[in-house]
N, C-alpha and C. Protein backbone atom coordinates (compact mmCIF):
# COMPACT_ATOMS: atom_id res chain seq x y z
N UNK A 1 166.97 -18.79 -116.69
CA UNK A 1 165.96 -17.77 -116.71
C UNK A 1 164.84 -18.20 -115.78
N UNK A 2 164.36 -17.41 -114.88
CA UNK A 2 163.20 -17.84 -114.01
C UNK A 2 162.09 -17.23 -114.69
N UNK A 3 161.13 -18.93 -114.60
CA UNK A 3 159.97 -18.42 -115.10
C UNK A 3 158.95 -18.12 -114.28
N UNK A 4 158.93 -17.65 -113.47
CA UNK A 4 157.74 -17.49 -112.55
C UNK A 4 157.78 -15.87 -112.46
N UNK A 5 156.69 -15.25 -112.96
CA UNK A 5 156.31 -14.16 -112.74
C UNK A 5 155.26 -13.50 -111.39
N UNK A 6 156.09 -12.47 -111.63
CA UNK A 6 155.20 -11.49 -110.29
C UNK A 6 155.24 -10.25 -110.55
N UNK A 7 154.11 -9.31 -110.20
CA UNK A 7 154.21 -7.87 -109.92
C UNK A 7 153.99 -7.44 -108.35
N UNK A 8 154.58 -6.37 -108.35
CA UNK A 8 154.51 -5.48 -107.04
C UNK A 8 154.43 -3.53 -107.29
N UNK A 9 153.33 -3.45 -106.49
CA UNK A 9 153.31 -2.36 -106.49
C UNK A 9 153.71 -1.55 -105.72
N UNK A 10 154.46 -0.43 -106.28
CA UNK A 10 156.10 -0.18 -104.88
C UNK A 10 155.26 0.84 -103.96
N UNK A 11 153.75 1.90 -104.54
CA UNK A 11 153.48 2.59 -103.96
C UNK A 11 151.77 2.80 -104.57
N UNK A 12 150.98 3.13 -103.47
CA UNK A 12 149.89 3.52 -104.09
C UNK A 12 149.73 4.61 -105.44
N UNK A 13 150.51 5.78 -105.17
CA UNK A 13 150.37 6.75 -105.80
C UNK A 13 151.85 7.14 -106.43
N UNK A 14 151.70 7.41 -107.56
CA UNK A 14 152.78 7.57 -108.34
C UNK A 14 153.66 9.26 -107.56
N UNK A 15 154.71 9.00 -107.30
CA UNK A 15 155.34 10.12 -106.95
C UNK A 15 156.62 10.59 -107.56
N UNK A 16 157.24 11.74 -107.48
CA UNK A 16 158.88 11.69 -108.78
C UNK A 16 159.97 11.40 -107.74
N UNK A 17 159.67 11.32 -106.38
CA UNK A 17 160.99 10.61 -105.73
C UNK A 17 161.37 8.82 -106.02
N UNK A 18 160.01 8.62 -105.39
CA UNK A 18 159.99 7.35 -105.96
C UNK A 18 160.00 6.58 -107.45
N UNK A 19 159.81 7.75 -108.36
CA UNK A 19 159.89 7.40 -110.01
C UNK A 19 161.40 7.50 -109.96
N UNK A 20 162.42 8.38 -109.79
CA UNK A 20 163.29 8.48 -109.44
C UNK A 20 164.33 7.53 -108.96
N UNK A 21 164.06 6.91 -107.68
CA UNK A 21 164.48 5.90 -107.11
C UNK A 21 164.36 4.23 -107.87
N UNK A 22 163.31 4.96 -108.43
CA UNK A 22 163.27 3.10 -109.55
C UNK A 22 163.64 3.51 -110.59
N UNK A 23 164.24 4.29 -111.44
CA UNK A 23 164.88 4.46 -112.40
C UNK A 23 166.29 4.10 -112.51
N UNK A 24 166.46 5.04 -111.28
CA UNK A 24 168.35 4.98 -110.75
C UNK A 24 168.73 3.12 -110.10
N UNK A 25 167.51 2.34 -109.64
CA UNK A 25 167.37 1.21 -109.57
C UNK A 25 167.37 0.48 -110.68
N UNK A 26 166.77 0.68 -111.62
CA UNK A 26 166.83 -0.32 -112.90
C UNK A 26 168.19 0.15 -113.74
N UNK A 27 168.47 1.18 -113.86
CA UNK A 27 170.17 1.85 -114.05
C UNK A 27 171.11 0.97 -113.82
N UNK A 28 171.30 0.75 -112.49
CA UNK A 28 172.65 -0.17 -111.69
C UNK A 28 172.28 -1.13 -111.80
N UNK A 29 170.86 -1.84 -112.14
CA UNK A 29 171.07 -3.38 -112.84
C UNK A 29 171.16 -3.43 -114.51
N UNK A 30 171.86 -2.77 -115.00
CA UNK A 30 171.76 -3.12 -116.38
C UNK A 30 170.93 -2.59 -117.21
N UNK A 31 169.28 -1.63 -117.11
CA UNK A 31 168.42 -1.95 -117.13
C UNK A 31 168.88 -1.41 -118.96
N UNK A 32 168.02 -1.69 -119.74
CA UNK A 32 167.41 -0.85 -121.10
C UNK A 32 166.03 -1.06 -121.62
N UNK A 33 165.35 0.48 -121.85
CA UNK A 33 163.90 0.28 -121.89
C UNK A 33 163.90 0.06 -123.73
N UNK A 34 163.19 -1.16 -123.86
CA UNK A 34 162.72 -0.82 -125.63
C UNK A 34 161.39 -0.82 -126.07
N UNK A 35 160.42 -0.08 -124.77
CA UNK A 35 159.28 0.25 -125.35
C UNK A 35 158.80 1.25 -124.38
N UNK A 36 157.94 1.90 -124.85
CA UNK A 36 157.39 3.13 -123.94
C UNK A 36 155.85 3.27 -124.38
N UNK A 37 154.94 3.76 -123.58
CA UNK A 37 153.54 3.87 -124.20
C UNK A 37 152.86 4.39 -122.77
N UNK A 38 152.18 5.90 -123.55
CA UNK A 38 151.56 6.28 -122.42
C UNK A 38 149.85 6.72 -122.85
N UNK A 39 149.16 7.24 -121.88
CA UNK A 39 147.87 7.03 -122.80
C UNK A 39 147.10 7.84 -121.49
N UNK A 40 145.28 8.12 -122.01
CA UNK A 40 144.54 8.62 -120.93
C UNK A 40 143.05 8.32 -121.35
N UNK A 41 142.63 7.60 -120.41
CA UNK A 41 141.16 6.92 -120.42
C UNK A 41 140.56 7.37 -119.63
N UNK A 42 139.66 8.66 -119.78
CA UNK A 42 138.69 9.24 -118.58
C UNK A 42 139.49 10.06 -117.73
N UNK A 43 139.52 10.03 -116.46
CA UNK A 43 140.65 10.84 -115.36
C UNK A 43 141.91 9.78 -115.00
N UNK A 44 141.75 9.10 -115.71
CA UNK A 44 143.11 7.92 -115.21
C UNK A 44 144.28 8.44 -116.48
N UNK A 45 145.51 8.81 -116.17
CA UNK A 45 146.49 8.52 -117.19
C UNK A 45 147.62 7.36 -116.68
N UNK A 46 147.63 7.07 -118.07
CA UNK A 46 148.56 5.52 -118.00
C UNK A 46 150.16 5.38 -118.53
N UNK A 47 151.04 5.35 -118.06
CA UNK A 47 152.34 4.98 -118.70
C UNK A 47 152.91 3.68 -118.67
N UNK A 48 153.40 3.49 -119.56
CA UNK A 48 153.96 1.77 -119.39
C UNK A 48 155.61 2.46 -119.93
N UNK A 49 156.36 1.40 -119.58
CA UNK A 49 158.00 1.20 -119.78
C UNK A 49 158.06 -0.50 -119.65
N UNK A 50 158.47 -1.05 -120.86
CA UNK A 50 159.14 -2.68 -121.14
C UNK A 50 160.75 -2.18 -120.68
N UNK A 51 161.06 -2.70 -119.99
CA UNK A 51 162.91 -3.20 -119.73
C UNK A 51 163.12 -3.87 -119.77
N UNK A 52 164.55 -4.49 -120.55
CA UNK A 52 165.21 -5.86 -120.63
C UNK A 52 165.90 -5.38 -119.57
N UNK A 53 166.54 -6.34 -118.59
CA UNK A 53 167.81 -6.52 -117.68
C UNK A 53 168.31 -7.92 -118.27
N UNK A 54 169.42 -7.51 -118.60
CA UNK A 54 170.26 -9.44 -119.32
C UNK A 54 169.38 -9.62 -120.52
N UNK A 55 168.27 -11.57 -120.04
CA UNK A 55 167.48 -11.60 -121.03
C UNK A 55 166.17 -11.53 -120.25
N UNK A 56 165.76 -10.55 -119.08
CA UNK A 56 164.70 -10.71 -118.60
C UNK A 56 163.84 -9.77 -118.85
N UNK A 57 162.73 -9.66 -118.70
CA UNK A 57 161.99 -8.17 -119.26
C UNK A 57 161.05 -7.78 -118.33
N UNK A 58 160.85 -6.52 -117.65
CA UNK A 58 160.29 -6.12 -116.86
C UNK A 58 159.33 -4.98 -117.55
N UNK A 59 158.20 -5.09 -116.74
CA UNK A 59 157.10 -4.27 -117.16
C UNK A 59 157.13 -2.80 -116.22
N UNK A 60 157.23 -1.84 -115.95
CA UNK A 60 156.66 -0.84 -115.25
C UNK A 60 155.62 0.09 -115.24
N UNK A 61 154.82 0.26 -114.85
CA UNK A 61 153.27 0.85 -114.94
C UNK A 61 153.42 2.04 -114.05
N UNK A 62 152.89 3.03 -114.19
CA UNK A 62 152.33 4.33 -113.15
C UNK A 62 151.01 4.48 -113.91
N UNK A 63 149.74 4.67 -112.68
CA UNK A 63 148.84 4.52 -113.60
C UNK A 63 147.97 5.35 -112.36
N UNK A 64 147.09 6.40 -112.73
CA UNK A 64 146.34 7.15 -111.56
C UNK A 64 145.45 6.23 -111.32
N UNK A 65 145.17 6.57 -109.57
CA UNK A 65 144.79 5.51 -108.49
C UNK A 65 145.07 4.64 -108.21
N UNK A 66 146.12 4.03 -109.34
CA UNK A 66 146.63 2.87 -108.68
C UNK A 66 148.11 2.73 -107.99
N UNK A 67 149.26 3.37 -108.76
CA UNK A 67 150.21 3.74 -108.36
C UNK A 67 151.50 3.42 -109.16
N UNK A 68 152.64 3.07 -108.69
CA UNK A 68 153.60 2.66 -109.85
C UNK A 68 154.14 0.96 -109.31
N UNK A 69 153.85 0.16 -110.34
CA UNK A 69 154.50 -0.82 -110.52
C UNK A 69 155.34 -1.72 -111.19
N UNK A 70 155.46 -2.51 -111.03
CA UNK A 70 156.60 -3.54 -111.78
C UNK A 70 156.10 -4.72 -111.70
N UNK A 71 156.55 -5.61 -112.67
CA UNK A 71 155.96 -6.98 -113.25
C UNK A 71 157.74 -7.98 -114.06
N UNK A 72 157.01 -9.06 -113.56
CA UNK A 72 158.65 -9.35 -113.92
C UNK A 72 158.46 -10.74 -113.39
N UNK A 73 159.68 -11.45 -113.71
CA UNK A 73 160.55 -12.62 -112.77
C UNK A 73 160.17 -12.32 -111.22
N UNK A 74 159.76 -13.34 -110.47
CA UNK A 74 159.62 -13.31 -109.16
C UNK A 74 161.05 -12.61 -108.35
N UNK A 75 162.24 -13.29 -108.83
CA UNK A 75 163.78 -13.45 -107.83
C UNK A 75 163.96 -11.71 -108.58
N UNK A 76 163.74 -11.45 -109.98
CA UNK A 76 164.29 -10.26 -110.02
C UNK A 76 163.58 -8.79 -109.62
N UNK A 77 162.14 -9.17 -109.67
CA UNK A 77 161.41 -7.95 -109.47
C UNK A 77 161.40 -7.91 -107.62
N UNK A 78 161.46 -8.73 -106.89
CA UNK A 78 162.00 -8.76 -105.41
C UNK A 78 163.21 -7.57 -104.80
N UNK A 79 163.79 -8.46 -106.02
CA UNK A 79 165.36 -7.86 -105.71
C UNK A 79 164.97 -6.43 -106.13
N UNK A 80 164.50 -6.02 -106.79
CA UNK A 80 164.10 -4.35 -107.09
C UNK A 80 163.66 -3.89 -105.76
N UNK A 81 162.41 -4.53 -105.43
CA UNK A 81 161.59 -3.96 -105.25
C UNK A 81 162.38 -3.70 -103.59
N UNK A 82 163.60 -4.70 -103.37
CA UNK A 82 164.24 -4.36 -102.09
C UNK A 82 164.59 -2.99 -101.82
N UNK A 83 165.38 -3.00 -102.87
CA UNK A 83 166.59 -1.94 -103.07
C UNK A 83 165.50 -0.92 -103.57
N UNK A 84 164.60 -0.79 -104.06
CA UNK A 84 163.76 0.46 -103.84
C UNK A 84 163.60 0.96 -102.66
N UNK A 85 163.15 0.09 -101.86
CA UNK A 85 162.12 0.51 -100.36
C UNK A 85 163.45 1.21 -99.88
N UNK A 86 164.42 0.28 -99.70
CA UNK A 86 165.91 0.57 -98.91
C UNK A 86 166.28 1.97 -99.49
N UNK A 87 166.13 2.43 -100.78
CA UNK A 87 166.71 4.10 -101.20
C UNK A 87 165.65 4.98 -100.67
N UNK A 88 164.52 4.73 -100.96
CA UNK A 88 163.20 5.15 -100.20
C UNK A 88 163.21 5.68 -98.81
N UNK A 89 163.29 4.43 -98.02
CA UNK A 89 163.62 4.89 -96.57
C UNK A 89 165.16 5.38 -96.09
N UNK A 90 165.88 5.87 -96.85
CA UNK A 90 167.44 6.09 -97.06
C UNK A 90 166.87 7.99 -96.98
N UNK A 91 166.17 8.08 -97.96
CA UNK A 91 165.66 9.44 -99.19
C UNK A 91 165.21 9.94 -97.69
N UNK A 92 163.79 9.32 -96.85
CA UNK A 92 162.82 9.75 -95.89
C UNK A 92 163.35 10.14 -94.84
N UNK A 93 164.96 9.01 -94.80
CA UNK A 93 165.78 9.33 -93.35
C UNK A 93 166.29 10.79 -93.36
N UNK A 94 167.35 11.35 -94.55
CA UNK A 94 167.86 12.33 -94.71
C UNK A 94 167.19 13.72 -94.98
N UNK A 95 165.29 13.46 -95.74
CA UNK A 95 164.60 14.43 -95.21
C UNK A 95 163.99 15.05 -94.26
N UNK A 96 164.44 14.02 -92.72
CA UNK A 96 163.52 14.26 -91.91
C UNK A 96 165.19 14.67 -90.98
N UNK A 97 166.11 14.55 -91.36
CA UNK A 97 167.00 14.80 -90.86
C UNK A 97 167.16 16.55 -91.32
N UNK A 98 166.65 16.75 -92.83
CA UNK A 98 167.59 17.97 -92.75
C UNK A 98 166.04 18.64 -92.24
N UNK A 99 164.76 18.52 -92.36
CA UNK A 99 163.95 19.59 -91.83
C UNK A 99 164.16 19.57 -90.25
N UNK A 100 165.06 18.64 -89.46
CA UNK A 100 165.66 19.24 -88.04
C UNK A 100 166.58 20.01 -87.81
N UNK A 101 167.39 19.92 -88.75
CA UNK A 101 168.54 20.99 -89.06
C UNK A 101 167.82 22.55 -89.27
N UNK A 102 166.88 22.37 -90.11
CA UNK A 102 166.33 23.51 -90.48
C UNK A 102 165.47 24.24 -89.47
N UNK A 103 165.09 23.54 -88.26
CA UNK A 103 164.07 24.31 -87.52
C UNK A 103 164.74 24.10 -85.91
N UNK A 104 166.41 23.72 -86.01
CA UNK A 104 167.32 24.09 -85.00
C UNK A 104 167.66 25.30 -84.85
C-alpha cells in the first residue's frame, strides 16, 4: 500500500463531461464509492465521494470556485489523473472534429 498522499485538481471548474470522464475512470479501476456528502455554505456548494479501489481510498471533491478533485495515494491518484486528461483531450479531439463536419 503506498503511503504517500496527494491531491490534484483535474479542473478549475466543475463540468459534467469531465464529471463523467472521472467516473467512467474510477469504473475501469475497480472503483466503489462508500460515502457520499454534499452540502452548501453561502454561494459555494460542496460534494464529496470516498472510493475504495482494492484497499486504497480516494477522496473526490467538486466544490464551486474551486473545481473537481481527487486526493489519494500519490502512484494511484497520478494514474487517474493520466487517463483523465487522455479521455478529456480524446472527448475535445472528436468535438472539434465533428463541429467541422458540421460547418462543411
Amino acid at each position: 500500500m503506498n503511503s504517500k498522499k496527494s491531491g490534484i485538481i483535474l479542473a478549475p471548474e466543475y463540468d459534467n463531461d469531465l464529471f463523467e470522464v472521472l467516473s467512467n475512470t474510477l469504473k475501469s479501476e475497480g472503483a466503489k464509492i462508500f460515502s457520499k456528502d454534499w452540502g452548501v455554505g453561502g454561494s459555494q456548494e460542496v460534494s464529496t465521494w470516498d472510493v475504495k479501489i482494492n484497499e486504497e481510498t480516494i477522496n473526490v471533491e467538486a466544490e464551486t470556485y474551486i473545481g473537481l478533485s481527487i486526493r489519494g495515494p500519490n502512484t494511484l491518484i497520478e494514474r487517474i489523473a493520466q487517463k483523465v486528461k487522455h479521455q478529456m483531450e480524446l472527448l475535445a479531439r472528436e468535438s472539434a472534429e465533428s463541429k467541422v463536419r458540421l460547418t462543411s
